[in-house]
Protein backbone atom coordinates (compact mmCIF):
# COMPACT_ATOMS: atom_id res chain seq x y z
CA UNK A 1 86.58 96.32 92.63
CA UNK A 2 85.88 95.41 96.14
CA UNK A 3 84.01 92.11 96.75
CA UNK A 4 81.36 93.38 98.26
CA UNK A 5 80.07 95.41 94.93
CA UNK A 6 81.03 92.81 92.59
CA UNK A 7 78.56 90.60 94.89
CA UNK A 8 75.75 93.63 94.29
CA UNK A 9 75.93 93.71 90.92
CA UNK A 10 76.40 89.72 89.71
CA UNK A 11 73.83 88.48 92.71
CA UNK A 12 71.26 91.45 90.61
CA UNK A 13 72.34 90.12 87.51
CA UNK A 14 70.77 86.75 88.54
CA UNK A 15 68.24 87.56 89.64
CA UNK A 16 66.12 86.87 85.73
CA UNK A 17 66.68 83.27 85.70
CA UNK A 18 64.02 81.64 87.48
CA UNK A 19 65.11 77.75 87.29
CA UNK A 20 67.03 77.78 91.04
CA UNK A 21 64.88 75.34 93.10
CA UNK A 22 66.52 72.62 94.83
CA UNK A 23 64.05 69.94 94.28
CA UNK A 24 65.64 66.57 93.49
CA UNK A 25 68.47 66.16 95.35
CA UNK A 26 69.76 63.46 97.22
CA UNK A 27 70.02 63.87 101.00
CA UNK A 28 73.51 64.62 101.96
CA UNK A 29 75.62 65.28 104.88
CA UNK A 30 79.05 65.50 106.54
CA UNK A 31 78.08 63.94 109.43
CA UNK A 32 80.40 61.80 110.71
CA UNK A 33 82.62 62.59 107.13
CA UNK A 34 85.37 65.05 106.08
CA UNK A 35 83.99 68.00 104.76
CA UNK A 36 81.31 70.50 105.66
CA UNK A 37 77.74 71.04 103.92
CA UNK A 38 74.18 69.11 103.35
CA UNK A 39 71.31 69.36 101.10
CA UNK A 40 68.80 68.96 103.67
CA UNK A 41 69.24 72.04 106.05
CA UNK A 42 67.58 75.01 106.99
CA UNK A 43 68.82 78.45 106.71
CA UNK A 44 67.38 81.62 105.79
CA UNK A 45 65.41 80.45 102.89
CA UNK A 46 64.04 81.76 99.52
CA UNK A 47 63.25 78.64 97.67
CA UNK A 48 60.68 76.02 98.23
CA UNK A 49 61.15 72.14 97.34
CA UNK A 50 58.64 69.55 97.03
CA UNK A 51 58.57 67.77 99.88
CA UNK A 52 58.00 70.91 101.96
CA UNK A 53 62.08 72.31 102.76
CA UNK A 54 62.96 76.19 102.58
CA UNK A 55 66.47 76.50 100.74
CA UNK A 56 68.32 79.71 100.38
CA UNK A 57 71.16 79.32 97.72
CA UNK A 58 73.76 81.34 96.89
CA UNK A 59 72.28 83.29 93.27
CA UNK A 60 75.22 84.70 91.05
CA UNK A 61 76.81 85.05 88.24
CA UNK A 62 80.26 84.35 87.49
CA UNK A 63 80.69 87.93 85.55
CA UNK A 64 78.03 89.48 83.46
CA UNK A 65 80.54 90.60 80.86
CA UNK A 66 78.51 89.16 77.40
CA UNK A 67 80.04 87.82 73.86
CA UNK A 68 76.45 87.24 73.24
CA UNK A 69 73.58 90.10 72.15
CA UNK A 70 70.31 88.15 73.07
CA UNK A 71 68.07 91.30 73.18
CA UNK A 72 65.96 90.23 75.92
CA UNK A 73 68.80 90.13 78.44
CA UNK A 74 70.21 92.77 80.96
CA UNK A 75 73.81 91.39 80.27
CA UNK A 76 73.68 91.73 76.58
CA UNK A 77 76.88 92.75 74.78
CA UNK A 78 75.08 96.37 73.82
CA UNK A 79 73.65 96.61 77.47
CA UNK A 80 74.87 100.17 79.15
CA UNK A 81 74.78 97.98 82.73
CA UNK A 82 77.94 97.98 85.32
CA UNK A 83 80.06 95.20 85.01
CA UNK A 84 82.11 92.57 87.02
CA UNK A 85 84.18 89.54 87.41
CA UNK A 86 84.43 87.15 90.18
CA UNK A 87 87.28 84.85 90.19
CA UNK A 88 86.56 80.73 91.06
CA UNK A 89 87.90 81.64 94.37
CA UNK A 90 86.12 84.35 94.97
CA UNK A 91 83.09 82.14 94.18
CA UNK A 92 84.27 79.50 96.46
CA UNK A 93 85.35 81.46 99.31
CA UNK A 94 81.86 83.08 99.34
CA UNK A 95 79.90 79.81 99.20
CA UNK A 96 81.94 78.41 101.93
CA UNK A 97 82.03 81.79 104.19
CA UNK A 98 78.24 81.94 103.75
CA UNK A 99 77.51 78.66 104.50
CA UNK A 100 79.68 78.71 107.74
CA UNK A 101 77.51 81.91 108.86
CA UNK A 102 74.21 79.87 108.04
CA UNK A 103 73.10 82.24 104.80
CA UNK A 104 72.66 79.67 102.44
CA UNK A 105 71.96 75.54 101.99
CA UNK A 106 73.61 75.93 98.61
CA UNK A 107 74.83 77.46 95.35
CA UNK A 108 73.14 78.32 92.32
CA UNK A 109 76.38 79.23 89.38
CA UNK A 110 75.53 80.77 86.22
CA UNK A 111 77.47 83.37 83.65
CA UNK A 112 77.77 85.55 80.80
CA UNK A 113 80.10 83.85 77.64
CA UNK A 114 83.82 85.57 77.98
CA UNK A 115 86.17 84.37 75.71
CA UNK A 116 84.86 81.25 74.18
CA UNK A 117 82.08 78.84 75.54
CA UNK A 118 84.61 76.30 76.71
CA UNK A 119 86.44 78.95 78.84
CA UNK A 120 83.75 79.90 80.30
CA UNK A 121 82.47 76.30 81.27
CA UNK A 122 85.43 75.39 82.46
CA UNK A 123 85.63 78.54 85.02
CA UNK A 124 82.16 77.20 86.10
CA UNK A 125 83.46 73.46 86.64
CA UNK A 126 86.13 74.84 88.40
CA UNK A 127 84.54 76.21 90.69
CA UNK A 128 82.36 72.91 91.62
CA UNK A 129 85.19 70.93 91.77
CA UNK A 130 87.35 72.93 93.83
CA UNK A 131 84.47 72.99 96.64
CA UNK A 132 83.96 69.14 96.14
CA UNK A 133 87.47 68.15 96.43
CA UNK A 134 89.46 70.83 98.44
CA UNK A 135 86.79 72.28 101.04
CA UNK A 136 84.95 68.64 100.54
CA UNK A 137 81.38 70.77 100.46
CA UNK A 138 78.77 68.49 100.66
CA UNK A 139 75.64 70.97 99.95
CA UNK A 140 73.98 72.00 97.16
CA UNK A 141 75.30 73.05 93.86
CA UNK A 142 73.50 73.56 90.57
CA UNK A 143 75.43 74.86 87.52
CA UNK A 144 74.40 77.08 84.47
CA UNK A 145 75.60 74.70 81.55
CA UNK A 146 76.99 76.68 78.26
CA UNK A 147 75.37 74.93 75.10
CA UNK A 148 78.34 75.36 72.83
CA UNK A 149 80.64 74.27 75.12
CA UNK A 150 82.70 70.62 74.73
CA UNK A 151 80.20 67.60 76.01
CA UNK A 152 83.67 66.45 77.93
CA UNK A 153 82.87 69.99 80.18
CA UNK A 154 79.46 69.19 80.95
CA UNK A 155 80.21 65.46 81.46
CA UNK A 156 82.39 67.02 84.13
CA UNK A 157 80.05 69.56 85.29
CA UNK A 158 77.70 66.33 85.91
CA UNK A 159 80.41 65.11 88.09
CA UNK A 160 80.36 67.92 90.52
CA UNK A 161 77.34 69.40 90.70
CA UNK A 162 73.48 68.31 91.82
CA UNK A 163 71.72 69.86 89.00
CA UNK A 164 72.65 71.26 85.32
CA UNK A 165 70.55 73.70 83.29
CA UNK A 166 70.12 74.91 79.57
CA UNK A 167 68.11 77.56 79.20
CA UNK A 168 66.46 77.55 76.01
CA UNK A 169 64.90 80.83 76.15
CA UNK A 170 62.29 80.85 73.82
CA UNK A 171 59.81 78.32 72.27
CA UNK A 172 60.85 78.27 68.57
CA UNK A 173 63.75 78.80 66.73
CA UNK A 174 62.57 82.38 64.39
CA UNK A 175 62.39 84.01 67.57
CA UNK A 176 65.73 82.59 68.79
CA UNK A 177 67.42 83.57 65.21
CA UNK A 178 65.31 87.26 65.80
CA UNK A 179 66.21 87.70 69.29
CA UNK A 180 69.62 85.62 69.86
CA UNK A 181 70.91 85.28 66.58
CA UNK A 182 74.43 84.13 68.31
CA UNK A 183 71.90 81.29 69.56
CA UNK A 184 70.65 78.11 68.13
CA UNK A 185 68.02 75.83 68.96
CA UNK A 186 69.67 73.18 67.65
CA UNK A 187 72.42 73.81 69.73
CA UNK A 188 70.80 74.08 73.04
CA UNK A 189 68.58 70.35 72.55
CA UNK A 190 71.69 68.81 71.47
CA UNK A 191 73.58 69.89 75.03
CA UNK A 192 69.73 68.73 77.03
CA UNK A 193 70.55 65.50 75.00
CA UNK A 194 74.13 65.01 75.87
CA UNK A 195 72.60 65.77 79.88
CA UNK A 196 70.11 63.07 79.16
CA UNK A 197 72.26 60.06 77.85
CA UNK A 198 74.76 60.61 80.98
CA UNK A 199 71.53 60.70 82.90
CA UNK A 200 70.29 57.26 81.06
CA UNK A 201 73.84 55.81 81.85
CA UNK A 202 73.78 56.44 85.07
CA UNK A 203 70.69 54.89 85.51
CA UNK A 204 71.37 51.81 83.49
CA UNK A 205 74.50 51.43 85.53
CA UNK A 206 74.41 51.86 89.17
CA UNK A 207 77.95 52.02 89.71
CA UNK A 208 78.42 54.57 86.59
CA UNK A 209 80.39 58.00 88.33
CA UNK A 210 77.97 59.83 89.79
CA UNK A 211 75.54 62.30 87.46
CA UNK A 212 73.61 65.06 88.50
CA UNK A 213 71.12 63.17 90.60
CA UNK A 214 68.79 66.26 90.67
CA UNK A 215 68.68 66.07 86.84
CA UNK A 216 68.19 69.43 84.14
CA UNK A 217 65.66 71.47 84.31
CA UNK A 218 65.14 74.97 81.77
CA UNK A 219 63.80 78.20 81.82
CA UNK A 220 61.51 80.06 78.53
CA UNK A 221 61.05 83.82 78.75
CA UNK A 222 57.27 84.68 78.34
CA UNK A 223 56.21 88.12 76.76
CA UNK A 224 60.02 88.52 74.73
CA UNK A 225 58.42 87.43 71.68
CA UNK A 226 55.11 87.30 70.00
CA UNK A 227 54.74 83.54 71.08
CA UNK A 228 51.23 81.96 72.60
CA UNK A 229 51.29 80.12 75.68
CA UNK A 230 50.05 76.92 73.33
CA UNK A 231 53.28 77.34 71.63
CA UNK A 232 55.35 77.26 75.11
CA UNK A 233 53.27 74.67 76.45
CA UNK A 234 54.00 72.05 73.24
CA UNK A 235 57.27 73.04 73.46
CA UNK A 236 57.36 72.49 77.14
CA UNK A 237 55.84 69.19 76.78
CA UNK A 238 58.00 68.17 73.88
CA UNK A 239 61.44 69.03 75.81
CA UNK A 240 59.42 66.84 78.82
CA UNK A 241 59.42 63.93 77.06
CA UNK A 242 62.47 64.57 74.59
CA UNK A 243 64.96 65.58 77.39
CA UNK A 244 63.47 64.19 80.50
CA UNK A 245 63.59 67.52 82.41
CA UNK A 246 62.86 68.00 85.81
CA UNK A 247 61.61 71.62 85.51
CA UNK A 248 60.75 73.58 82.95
CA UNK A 249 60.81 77.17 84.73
CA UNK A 250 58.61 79.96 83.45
CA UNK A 251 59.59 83.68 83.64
CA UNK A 252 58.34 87.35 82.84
CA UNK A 253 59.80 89.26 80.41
CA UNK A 254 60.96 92.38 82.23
CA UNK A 255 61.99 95.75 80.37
CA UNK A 256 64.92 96.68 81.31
CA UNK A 257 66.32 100.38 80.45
CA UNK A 258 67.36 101.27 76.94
CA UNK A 259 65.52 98.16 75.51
CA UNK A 260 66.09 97.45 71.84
CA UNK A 261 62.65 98.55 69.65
CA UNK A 262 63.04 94.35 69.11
CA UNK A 263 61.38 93.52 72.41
CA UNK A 264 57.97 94.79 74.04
CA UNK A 265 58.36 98.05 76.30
CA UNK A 266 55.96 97.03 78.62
CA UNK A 267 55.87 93.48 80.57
CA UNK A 268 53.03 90.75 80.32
CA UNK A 269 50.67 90.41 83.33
CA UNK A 270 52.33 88.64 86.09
CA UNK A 271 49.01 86.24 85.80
CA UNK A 272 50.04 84.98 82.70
CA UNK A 273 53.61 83.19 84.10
CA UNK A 274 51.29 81.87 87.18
CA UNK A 275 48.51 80.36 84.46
CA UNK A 276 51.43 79.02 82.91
CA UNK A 277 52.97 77.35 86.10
CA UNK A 278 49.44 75.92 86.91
CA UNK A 279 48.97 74.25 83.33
CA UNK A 280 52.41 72.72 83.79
CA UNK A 281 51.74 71.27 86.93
CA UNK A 282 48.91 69.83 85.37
CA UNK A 283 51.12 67.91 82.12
CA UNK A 284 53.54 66.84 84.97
CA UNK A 285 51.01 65.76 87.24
CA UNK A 286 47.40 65.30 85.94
CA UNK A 287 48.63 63.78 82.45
CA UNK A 288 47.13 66.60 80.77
CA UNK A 289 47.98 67.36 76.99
CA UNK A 290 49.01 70.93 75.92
CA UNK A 291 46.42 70.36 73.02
CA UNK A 292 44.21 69.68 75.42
CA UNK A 293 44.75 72.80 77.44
CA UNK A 294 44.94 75.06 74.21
CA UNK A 295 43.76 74.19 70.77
CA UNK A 296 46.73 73.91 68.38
CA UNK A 297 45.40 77.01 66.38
CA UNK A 298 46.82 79.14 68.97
CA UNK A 299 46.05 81.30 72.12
CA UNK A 300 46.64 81.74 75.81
CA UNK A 301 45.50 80.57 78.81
CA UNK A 302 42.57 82.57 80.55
CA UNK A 303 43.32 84.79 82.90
CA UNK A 304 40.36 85.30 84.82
CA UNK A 305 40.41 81.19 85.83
CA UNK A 306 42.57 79.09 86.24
CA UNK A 307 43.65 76.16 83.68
CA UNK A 308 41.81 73.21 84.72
CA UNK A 309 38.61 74.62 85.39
CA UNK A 310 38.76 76.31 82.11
CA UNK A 311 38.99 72.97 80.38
CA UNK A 312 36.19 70.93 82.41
CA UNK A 313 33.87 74.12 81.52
CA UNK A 314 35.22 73.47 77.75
CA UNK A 315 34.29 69.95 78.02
CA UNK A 316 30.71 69.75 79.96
CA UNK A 317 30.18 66.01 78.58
CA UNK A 318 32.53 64.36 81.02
CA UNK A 319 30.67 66.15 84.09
CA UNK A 320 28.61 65.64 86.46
CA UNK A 321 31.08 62.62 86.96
CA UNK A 322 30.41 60.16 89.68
CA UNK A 323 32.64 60.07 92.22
CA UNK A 324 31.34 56.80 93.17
CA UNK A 325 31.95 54.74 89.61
CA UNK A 326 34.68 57.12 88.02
CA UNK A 327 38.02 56.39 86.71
CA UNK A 328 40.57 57.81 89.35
CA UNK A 329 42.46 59.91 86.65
CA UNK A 330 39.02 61.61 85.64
CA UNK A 331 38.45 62.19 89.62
CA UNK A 332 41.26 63.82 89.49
CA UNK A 333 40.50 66.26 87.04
CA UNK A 334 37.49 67.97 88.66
CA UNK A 335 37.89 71.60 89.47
CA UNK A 336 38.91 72.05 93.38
CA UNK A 337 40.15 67.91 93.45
CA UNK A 338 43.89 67.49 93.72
CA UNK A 339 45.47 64.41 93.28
CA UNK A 340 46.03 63.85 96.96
CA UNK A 341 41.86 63.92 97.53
CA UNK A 342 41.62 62.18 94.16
CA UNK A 343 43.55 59.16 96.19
CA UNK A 344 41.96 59.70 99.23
CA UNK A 345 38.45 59.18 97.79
CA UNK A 346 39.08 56.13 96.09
CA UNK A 347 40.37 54.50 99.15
CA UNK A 348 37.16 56.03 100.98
CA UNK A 349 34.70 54.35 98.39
CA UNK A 350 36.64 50.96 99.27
CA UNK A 351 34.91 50.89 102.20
CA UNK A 352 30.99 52.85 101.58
CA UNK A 353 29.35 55.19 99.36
CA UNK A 354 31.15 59.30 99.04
CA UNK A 355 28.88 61.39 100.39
CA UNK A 356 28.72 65.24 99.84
CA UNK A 357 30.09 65.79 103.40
CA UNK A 358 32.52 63.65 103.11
CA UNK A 359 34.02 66.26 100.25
CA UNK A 360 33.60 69.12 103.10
CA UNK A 361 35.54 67.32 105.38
CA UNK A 362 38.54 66.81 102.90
CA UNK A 363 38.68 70.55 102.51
CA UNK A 364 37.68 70.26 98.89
CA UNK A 365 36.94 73.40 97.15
CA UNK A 366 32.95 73.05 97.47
CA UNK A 367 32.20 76.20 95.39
CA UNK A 368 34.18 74.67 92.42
CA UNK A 369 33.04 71.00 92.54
CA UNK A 370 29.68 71.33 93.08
CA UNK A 371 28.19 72.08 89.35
CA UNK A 372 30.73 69.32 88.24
CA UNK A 373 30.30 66.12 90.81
CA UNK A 374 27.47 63.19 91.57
CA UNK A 375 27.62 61.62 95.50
CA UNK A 376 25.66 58.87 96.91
CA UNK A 377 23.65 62.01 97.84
CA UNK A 378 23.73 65.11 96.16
CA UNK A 379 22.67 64.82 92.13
CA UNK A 380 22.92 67.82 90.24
CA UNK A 381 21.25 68.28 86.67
CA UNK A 382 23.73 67.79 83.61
CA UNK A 383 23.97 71.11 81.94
CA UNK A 384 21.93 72.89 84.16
CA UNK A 385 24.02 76.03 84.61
CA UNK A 386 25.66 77.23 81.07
CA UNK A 387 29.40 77.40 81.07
CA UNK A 388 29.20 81.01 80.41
CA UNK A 389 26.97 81.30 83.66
CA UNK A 390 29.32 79.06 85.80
CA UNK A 391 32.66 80.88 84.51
CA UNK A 392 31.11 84.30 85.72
CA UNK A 393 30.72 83.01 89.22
CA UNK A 394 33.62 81.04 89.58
CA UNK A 395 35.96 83.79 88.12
CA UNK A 396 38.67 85.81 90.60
CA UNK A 397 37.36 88.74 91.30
CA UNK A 398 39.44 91.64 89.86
CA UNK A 399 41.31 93.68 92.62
CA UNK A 400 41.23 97.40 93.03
CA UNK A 401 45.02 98.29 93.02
CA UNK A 402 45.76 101.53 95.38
CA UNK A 403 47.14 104.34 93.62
CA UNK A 404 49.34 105.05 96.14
CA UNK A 405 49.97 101.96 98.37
CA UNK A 406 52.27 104.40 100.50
CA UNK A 407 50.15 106.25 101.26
CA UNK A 408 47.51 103.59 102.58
CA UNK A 409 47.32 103.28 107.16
CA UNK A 410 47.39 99.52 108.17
């Protein structure tokens, strides 16, 4: 098969896993070095990181040939898909020819299990080590890590490569043993907890060989099973402070033709993986609790708003808070605050009184703080709009979709 069709089909292949970002990595060059590469470039980008970079990395598999029969996946062993094989120097020669031309900051390595999990794990460290030590490639490189595979492979996979993943998949372990029965649970944690104590070590111990200084991140598949997004939040937040990820990476289940009766023939609202994202952010960032987004009987996150303002409407006691007295953490979770105006207020009330213009002029959302906030100058009544009431008025308002888009004159 020529190159240029196995690249078609594997680069496709990848396209379902969602946990490629870039974020976390050390800034690295070759100038002035052997070598070629950096991780702080710009090319023709795809991906964003934190601190503002566009990334493009190079997205394939290794082959999508399958052992495995996950039900949810493309690549499954009963899948009627075309298939393909690169070899590790077809991989390398295509991350260094594309970075040469300017394509890509980086590569992103994942594959289907052929042969055993150790063969396949070692065709993946091969490949980062031959670009680290013969082409002396100094960008990006984040590696798919195989669960089952020997902890001496993804010690060495560390070695190589900026970031390692294990995908999980799914929040609990019936719907692993329903959907992936060649999968366990079990399995997967204890590879995120052989990443972590290498991780630990290498921060004890400076001088340690170096460790995937981007860290491990995952990905769960939402809509695959019958689970609530309160069960993939707590298990989200439990592999956060189990595991020490990075990321946990959210993506939508997508039919895929001649899916097993086993999965859902039609995909969840797009919504739901953004609500999901949001909430997240907020257990990373805000030092929200999943119970406190969700009750721990069950359910999802509303659609029709987003996470945080659902729980301040939820919990009316804490508001109007005043911005002038309150606890920065609380400031911080108002509706239409972030954290960088949570910061930038307390510093302002260092020096006088926050005024309600002085919210205006930090480009806070003044439609969403309003019914919740107190200012040396503006004092609204406690309660005086029902929850009900404020949710209507704060809600998105739904979209008319065109029937056919196509068809539509700019």
């Amino acid at each position: 098969m020529e190159m240029k069709d196995k690249l078609e089909i594997l680069a496709d292949a990848a396209k379902y896993d969602a946990s490629c970002a870039s974020s976390g990595a050390p800034k690295r060059d070759s100038v002035g070095k052997d070598g070629f590469g950096a991780t702080t470039g710009m090319g023709i980008c795809h991906s964003y990181t934190p601190d503002g970079r566009c990334v493009s990395l190079l997205k394939v598999l290794l082959t999508n040939y399958c052992l495995y029969d996950c039900q949810y996946c493309v690549n499954r062993r009963t899948s009627n898909v075309p298939r393909a094989r690169f070899s590790v120097a077809e991989v390398v020669k295509l991350t260094t020819d594309f970075y040469l031309r300017n394509y890509i900051d980086g590569l992103f390595l994942s594959s289907g299990i052929i042969q055993s999990a150790d063969y396949t794990m070692e065709q993946l460290v091969q490949v980062a080590r031959q670009l680290r030590e013969a082409h002396q490639f100094r960008g990006y490189i984040h590696l798919k890590t195989i669960p089952d595979a020997d902890p001496a492979l993804i010690a060495a996979a560390g070695r190589y490569a900026d970031r390692l993943s294990v995908n999980i998949e799914l929040p609990t372990q019936d719907s692993v043993q329903k959907l992936a029965p060649e999968k366990s649970i079990h399995t997967i944690k204890l590879a995120m907890g052989s990443i972590r104590r290498k991780l630990d070590e290498k921060a004890e111990e400076p001088k340690a060989p170096r460790f995937a200084p981007a860290g491990q991140s995952t990905q769960m598949i939402v809509g695959a099973d019958g689970s609530d997004d309160q069960q993939i939040l707590s298990t989200a937040q439990t592999l956060y402070g189990s595991y020490k990820l990075k990321r946990v990476y959210y993506s939508a289940f997508s039919p895929i033709p001649q899916s097993p009766k086993s999965v859902p023939l039609a995909p969840p609202p797009l919504l739901r993986e953004h609500r999901l994202y949001q909430a997240d952010f907020l257990m990373r960032g805000y030092g929200f609790q999943a119970q406190e987004l969700l009750p721990e009987s069950g359910g999802n996150l509303a659609l029709d708003i987003d996470p945080k303002l659902a729980w301040a409407l939820q919990h009316r006691e804490h508001f109007p808070l005043d911005l002038n007295r309150a606890e920065p953490h609380m400031i911080a979770r108002v509706p239409g605050i972030g954290l960088r105006n949570a910061q930038r207020i307390v510093a302002l009330r260092r020096l006088r009184q926050v005024r309600y213009a002085d919210l205006s002029r930090l480009r806070c959302s003044m439609k969403k703080i309003s019914p919740f906030i107190v200012t040396a100058d503006y004092f609204p009544a406690r309660d005086a709009s029902p929850s009900e009431q404020l949710r209507r008025s704060m809600a998105e308002a739904p979209q008319q979709m065109n029937l056919w888009p196509e068809l539509q004159t700019a």
